[in-house]
Protein backbone atom coordinates (compact mmCIF):
# COMPACT_ATOMS: atom_id res chain seq x y z
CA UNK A 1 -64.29 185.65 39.97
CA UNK A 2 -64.71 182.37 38.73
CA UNK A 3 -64.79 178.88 40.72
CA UNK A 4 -62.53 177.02 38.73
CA UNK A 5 -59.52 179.35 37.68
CA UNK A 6 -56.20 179.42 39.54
CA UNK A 7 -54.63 182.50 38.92
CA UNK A 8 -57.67 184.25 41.02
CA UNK A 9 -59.69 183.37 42.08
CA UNK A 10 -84.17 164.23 30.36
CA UNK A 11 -89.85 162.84 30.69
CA UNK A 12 -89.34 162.40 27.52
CA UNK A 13 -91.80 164.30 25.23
CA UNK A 14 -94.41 164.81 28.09
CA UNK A 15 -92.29 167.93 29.09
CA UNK A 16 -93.62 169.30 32.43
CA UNK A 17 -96.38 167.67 32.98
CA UNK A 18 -100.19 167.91 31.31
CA UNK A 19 -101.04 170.97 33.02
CA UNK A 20 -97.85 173.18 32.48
CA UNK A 21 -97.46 171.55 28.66
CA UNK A 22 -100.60 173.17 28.39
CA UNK A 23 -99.39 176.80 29.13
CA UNK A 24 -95.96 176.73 27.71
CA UNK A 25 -97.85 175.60 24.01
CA UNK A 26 -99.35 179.21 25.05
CA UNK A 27 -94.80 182.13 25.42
CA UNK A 28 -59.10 184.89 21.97
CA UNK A 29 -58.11 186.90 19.15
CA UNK A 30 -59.34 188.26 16.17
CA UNK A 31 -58.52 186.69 12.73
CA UNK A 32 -60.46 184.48 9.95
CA UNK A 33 -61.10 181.06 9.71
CA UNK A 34 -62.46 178.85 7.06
CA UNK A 35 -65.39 176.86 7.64
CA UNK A 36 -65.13 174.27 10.13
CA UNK A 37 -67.07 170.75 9.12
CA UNK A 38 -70.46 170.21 10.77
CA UNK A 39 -69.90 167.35 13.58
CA UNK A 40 -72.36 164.62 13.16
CA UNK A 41 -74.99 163.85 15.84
CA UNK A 42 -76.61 160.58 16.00
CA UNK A 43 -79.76 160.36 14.50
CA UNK A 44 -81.68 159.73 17.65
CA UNK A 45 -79.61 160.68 20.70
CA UNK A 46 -80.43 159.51 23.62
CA UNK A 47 -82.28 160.45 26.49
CA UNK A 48 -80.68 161.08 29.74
CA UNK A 49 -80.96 158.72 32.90
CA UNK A 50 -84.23 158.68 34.49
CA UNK A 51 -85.15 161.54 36.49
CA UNK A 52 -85.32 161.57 40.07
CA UNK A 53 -88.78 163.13 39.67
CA UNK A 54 -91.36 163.56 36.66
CA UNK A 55 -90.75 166.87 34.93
CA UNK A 56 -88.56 168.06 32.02
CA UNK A 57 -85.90 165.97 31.06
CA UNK A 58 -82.79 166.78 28.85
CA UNK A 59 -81.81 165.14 25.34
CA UNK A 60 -77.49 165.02 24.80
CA UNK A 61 -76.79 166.14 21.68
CA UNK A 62 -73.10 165.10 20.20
CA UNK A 63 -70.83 167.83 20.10
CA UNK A 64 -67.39 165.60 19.57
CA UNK A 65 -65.47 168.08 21.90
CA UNK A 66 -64.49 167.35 25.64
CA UNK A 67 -64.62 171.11 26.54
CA UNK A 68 -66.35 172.80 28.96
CA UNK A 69 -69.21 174.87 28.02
CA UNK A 70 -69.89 177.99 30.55
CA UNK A 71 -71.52 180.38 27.61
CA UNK A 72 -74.42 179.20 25.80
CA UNK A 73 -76.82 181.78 24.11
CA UNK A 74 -80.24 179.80 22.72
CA UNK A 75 -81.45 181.66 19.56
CA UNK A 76 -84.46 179.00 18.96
CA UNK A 77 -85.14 175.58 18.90
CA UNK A 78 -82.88 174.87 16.03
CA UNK A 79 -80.09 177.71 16.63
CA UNK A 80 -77.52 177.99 19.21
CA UNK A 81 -74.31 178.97 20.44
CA UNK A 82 -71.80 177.95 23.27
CA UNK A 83 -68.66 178.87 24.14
CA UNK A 84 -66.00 177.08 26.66
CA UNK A 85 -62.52 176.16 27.42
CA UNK A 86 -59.58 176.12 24.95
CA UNK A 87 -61.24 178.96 22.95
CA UNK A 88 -63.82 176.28 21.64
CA UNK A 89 -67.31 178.14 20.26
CA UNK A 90 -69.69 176.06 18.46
CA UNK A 91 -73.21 176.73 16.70
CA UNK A 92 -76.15 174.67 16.04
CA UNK A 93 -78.93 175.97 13.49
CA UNK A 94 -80.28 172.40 13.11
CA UNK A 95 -82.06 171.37 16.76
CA UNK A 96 -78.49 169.85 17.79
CA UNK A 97 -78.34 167.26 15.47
CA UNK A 98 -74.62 168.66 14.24
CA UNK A 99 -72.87 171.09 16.06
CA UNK A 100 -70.18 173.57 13.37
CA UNK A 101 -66.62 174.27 15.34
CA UNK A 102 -66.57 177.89 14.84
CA UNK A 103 -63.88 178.68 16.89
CA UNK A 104 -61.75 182.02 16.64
CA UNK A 105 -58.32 181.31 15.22
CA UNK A 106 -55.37 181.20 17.51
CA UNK A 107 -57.80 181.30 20.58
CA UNK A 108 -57.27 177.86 22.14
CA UNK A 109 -55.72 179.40 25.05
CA UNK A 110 -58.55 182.12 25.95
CA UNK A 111 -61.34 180.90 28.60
CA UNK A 112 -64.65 181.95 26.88
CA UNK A 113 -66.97 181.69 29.63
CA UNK A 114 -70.20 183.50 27.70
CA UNK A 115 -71.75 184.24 24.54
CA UNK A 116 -74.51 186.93 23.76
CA UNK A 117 -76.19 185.65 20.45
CA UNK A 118 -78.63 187.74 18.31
CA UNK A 119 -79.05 185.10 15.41
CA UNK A 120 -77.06 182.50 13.78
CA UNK A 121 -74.73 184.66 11.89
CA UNK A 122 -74.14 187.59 14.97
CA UNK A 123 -72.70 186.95 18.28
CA UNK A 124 -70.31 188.20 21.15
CA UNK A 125 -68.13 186.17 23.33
CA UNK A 126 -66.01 187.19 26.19
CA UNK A 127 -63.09 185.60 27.25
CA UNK A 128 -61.86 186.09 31.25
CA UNK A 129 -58.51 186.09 32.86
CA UNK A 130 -56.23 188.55 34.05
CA UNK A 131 -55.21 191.62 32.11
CA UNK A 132 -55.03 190.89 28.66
CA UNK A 133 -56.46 187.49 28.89
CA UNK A 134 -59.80 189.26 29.16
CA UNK A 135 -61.27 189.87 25.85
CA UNK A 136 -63.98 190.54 23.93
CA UNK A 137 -64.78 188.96 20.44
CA UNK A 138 -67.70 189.73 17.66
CA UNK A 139 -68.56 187.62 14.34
CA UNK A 140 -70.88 188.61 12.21
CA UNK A 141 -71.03 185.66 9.83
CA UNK A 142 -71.57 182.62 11.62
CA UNK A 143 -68.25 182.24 13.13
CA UNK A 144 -66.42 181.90 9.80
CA UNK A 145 -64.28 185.30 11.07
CA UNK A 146 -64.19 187.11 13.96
CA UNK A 147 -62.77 190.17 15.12
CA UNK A 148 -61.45 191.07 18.48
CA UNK A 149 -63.60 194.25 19.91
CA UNK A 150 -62.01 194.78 22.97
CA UNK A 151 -58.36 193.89 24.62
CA UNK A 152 -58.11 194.61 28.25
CA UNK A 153 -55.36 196.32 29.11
CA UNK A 154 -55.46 196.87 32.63
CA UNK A 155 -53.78 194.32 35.26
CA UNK A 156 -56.15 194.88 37.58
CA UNK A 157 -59.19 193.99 35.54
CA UNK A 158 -61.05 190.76 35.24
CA UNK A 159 -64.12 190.27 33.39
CA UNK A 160 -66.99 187.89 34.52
CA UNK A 161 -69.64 188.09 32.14
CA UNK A 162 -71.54 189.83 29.15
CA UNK A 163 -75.02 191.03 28.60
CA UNK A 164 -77.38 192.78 26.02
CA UNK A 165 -80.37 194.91 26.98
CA UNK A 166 -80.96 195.23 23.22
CA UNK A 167 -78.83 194.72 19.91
CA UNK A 168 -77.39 197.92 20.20
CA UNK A 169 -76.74 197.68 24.16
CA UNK A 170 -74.41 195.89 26.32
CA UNK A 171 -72.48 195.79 29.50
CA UNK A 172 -69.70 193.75 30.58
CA UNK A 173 -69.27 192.99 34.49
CA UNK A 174 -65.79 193.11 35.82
CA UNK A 175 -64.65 192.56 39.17
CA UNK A 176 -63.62 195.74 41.56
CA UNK A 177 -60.83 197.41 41.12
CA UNK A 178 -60.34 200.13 43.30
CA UNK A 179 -62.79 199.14 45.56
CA UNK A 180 -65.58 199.16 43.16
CA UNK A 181 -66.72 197.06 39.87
CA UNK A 182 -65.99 197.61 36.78
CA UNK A 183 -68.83 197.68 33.73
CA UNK A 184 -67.76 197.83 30.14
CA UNK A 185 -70.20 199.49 27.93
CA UNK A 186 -71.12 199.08 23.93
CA UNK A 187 -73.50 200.93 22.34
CA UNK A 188 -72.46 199.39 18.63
CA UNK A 189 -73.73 196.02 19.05
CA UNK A 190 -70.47 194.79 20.59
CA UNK A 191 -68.32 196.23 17.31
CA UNK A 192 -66.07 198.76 19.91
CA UNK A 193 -66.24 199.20 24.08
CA UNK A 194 -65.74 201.46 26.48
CA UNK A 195 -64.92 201.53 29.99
CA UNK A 196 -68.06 203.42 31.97
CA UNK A 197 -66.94 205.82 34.92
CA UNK A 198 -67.06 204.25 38.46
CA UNK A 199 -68.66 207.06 39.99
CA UNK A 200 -72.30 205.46 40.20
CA UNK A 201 -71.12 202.01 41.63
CA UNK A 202 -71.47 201.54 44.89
CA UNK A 203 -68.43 200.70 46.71
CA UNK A 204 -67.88 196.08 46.70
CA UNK A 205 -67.39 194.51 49.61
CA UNK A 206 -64.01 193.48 50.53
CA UNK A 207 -63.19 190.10 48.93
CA UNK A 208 -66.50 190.84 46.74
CA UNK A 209 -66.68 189.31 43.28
CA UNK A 210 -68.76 188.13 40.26
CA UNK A 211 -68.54 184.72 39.23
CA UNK A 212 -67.83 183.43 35.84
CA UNK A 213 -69.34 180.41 36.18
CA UNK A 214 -72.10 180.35 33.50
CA UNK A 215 -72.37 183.74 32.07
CA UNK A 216 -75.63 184.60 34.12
CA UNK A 217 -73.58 187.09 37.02
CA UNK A 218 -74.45 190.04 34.91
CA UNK A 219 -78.40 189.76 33.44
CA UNK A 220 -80.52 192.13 31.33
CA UNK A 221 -84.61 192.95 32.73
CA UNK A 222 -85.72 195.29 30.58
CA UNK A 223 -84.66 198.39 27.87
CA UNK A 224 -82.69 200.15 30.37
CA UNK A 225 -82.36 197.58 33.65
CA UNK A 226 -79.50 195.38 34.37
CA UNK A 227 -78.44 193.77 37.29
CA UNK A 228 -75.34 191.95 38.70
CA UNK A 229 -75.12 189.53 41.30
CA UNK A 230 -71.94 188.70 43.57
CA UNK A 231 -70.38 186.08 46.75
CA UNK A 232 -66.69 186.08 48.17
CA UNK A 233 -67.73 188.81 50.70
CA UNK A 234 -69.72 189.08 54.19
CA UNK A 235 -73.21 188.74 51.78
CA UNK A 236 -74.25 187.88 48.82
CA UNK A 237 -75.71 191.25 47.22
CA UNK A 238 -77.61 192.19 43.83
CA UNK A 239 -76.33 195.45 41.96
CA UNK A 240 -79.44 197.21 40.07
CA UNK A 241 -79.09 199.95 37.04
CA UNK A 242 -81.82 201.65 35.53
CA UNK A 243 -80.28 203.57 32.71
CA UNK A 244 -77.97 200.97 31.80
CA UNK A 245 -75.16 200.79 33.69
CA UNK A 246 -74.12 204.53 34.55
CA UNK A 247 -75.61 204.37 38.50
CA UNK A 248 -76.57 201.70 40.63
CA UNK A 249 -77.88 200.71 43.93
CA UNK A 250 -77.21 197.37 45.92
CA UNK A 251 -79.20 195.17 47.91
CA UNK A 252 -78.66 192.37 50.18
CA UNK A 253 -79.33 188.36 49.17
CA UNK A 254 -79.98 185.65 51.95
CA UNK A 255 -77.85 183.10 49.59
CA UNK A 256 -75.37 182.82 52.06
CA UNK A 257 -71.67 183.96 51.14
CA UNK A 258 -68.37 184.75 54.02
CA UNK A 259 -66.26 182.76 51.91
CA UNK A 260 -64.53 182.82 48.29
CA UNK A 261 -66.21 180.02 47.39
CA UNK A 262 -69.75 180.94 48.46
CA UNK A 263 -72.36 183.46 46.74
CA UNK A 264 -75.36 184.18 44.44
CA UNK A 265 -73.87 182.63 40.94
CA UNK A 266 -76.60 183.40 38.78
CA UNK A 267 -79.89 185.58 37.82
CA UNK A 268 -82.97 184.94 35.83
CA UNK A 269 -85.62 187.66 35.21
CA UNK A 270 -88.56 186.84 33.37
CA UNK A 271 -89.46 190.75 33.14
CA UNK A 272 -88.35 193.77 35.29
CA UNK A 273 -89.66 192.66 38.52
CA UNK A 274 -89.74 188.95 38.88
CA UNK A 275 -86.53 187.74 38.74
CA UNK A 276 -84.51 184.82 40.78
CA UNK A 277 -80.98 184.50 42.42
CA UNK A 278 -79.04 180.97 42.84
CA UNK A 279 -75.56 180.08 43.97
CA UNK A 280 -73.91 178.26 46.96
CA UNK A 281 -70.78 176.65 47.23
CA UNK A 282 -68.90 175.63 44.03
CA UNK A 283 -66.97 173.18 46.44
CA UNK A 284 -68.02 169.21 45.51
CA UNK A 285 -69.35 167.89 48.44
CA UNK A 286 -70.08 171.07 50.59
CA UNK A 287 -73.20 172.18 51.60
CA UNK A 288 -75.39 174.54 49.78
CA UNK A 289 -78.05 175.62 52.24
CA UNK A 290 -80.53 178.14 51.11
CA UNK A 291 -79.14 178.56 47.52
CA UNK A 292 -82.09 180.47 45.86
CA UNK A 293 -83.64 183.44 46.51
CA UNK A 294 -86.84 185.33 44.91
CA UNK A 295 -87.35 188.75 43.75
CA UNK A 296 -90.76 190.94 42.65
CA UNK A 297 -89.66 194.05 42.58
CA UNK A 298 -86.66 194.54 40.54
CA UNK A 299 -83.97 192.64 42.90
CA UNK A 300 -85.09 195.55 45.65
CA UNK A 301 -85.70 193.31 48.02
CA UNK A 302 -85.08 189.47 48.07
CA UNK A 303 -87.23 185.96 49.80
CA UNK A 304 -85.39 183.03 50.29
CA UNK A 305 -86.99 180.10 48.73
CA UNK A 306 -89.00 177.88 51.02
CA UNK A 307 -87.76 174.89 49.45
CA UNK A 308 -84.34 175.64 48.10
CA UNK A 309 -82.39 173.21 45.35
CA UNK A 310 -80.47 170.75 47.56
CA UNK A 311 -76.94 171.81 46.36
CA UNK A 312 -75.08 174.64 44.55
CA UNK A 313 -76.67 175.62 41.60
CA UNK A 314 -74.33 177.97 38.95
CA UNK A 315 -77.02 178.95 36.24
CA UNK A 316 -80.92 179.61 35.68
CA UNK A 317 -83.59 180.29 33.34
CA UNK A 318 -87.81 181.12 33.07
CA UNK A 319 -89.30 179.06 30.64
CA UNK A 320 -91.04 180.87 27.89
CA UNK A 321 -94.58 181.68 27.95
CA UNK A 322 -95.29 180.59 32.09
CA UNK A 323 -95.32 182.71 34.38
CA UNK A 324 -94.06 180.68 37.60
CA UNK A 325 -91.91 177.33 35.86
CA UNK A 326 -88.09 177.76 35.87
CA UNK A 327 -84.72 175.80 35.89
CA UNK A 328 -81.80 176.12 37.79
CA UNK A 329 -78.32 173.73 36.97
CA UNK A 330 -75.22 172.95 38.43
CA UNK A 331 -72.93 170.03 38.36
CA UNK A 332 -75.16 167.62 40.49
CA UNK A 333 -78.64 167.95 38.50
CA UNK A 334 -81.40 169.81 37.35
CA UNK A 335 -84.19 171.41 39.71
CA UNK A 336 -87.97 172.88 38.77
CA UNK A 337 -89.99 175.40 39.83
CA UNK A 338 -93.68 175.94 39.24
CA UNK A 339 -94.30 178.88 41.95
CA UNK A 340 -91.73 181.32 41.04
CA UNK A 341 -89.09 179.89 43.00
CA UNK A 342 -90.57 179.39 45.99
CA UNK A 343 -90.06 175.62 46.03
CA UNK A 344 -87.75 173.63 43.75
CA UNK A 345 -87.42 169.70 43.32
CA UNK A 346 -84.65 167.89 41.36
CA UNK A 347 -86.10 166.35 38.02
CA UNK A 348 -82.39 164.96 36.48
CA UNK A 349 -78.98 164.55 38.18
CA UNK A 350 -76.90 165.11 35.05
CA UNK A 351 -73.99 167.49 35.15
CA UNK A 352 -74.79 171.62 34.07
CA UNK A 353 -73.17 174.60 34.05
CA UNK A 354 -75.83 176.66 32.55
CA UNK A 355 -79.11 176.98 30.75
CA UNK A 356 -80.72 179.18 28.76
CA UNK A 357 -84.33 179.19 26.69
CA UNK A 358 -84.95 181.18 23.81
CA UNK A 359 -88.25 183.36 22.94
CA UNK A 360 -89.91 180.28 21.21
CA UNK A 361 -89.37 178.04 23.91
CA UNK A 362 -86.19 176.22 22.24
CA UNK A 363 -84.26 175.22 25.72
CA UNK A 364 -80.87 174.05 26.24
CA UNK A 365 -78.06 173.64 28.71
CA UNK A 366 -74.07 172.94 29.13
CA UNK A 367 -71.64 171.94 30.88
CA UNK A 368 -68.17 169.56 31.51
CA UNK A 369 -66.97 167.10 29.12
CA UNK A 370 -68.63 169.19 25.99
CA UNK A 371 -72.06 168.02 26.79
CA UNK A 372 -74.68 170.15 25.28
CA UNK A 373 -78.62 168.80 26.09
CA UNK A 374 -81.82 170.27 24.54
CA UNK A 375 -84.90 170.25 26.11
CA UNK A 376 -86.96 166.95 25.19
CA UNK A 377 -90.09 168.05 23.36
CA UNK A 378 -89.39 171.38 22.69
């Protein structure tokens, strides 16, 4: 399910602070298409607006696109991908300072809504919709071709989201259809997909759904772990795999849901245990009351935050090398945590969809209007 579809549903260079700088310097369609020009950044871009509150702030890069980025995969501090609306991907492998338009050919009609990147030449995007509109497609050179790995065929079907446990591994989350949700498997690296049998998957809530709102529904913990994370039924609930997709168990969230517009949007794990939940109501202007949640063992059981971000929040991320400091985005700002979620405060109020940090602590987020930010400092 996604919020936004109608057929269906900067600190500067002091970065968070003395103290946690400290520990984080511790850790479409298939076809080919010639190579797109690189699209000039400025040579200093600009910080964002002051934050509300000291902590990290985010750096716009130019991107000279007004599409809206849900998928964004951060390889390092100089490489990265996103993927949006009107079948636009672009890649970075110079800090942001020009973004390449490596878009599949003939795909400015799909939605891509994620991207799963392992390096600058190989990466996965999914596009949603209905039916056929919900595809999968692979490059393995950068983006200068692409080839479409999987065409879905069924009516019913409607992907949400894409994950990797490893570069062999991946599921795809789809929402139920006959009564229970769909997961699309590779075992290739992305290259072909199957459809995995429903017989482990609990059964969804009626009116239960992912969302497709920033690629983070369906999230990797470990070798074998995955978990998904759903809203449009009575509660927001966390699905949990242990041998990668084949059985699952399910678990009640106190993000609160009873409405298609309400839910847990997103997941972060920092390793199999600790792992965070936020959502809310996509709806401008509507409340968001306790929109994150904290897990320690696995997505078992969940806590809701004590101090919760004050509005919906649609993506999330642990930065690299701290144990207790993440983000969480949405379209009103940007909120930190330094105590594992337990308490978050706003540090910017620009417009996000999603974030993501890579192993070397390269971070970046997207959103609207083709803005693509990168972590001052890092």
């Amino acid at each position: 399910m996604t919020p936004v579809r109608t057929t269906r549903r900067v600190i500067t260079a002091g970065l968070l602070g003395t103290a946690l700088a400290l520990t984080l310097a511790a850790p479409a369609r298939a076809g080919a298409t010639p190579a797109a020009p690189a699209i000039p950044a400025p040579p200093a871009a600009p910080a964002l607006s002051a934050a509300p509150a000291p902590g990290p702030a985010w750096r716009l890069t130019a991107t000279g696109t007004d599409a809206r980025f849900r998928g964004l995969a951060a390889v390092d501090r100089r490489t990265a991908w996103a993927a949006g609306s009107k079948g636009t991907v672009l890649r970075t492998t110079d800090a942001g300072r020009t973004w390449r338009d490596v878009s599949p050919p003939g795909a400015a009609d799909l939605e891509l809504r994620d991207v799963e990147a392992f390096d600058a030449r190989r990466a996965v995007v999914l596009a949603i919709g209905e039916g056929e509109a919900s595809r999968v497609l692979r490059t393995e050179d950068g983006g200068a071709t692409w080839t479409e790995a999987f065409r879905n065929t069924d009516p019913r079907a409607f992907y949400d989201c894409v994950t990797f446990l490893d570069h062999r591994n991946g599921l795809a989350l789809g929402d139920p259809v006959d009564g229970r949700f769909r997961i699309l498997a590779t075992r290739d690296g992305g290259r072909s997909w199957a459809v995995l049998p429903d017989t482990g998957m609990p059964a969804a809530l009626p009116g239960e759904a992912g969302f497709a709102a920033s690629g983070q529904c369906l999230v990797a913990a470990g070798p074998k772990d995955v978990l998904f994370t759903t809203g449009g039924g009575a509660t927001a609930r966390v699905f949990r795999s242990a041998d990668r997709g084949r059985t699952w168990t399910v678990t009640d969230t106190p993000v609160p849901a009873g409405d298609p517009a309400r839910g847990a949007f997103a997941l972060a794990f920092r390793d199999r245990h600790h792992g965070i939940a936020v959502g809310g109501d996509y709806r401008a202007g509507q409340p968001s009351p306790d929109a994150a949640a904290t897990t320690s063992d696995g997505g078992r059981t969940w806590t809701p935050a004590g101090t919760p971000p004050p509005a919906y929040r649609s993506g999330a991320a642990w930065l690299p090398h701290h144990r207790s400091a993440a983000l969480a985005v949405g379209p009103t700002g940007t909120d930190l945590t330094l105590d594992g979620g337990r308490t978050w405060r706003t540090v910017d109020t620009g417009s996000y969809d999603t974030v993501d940090c890579a192993p070397d602590g390269g971070c970046w987020a997207s959103g609207e209007k083709g803005r693509i930010a990168r972590l001052a400092g890092r």
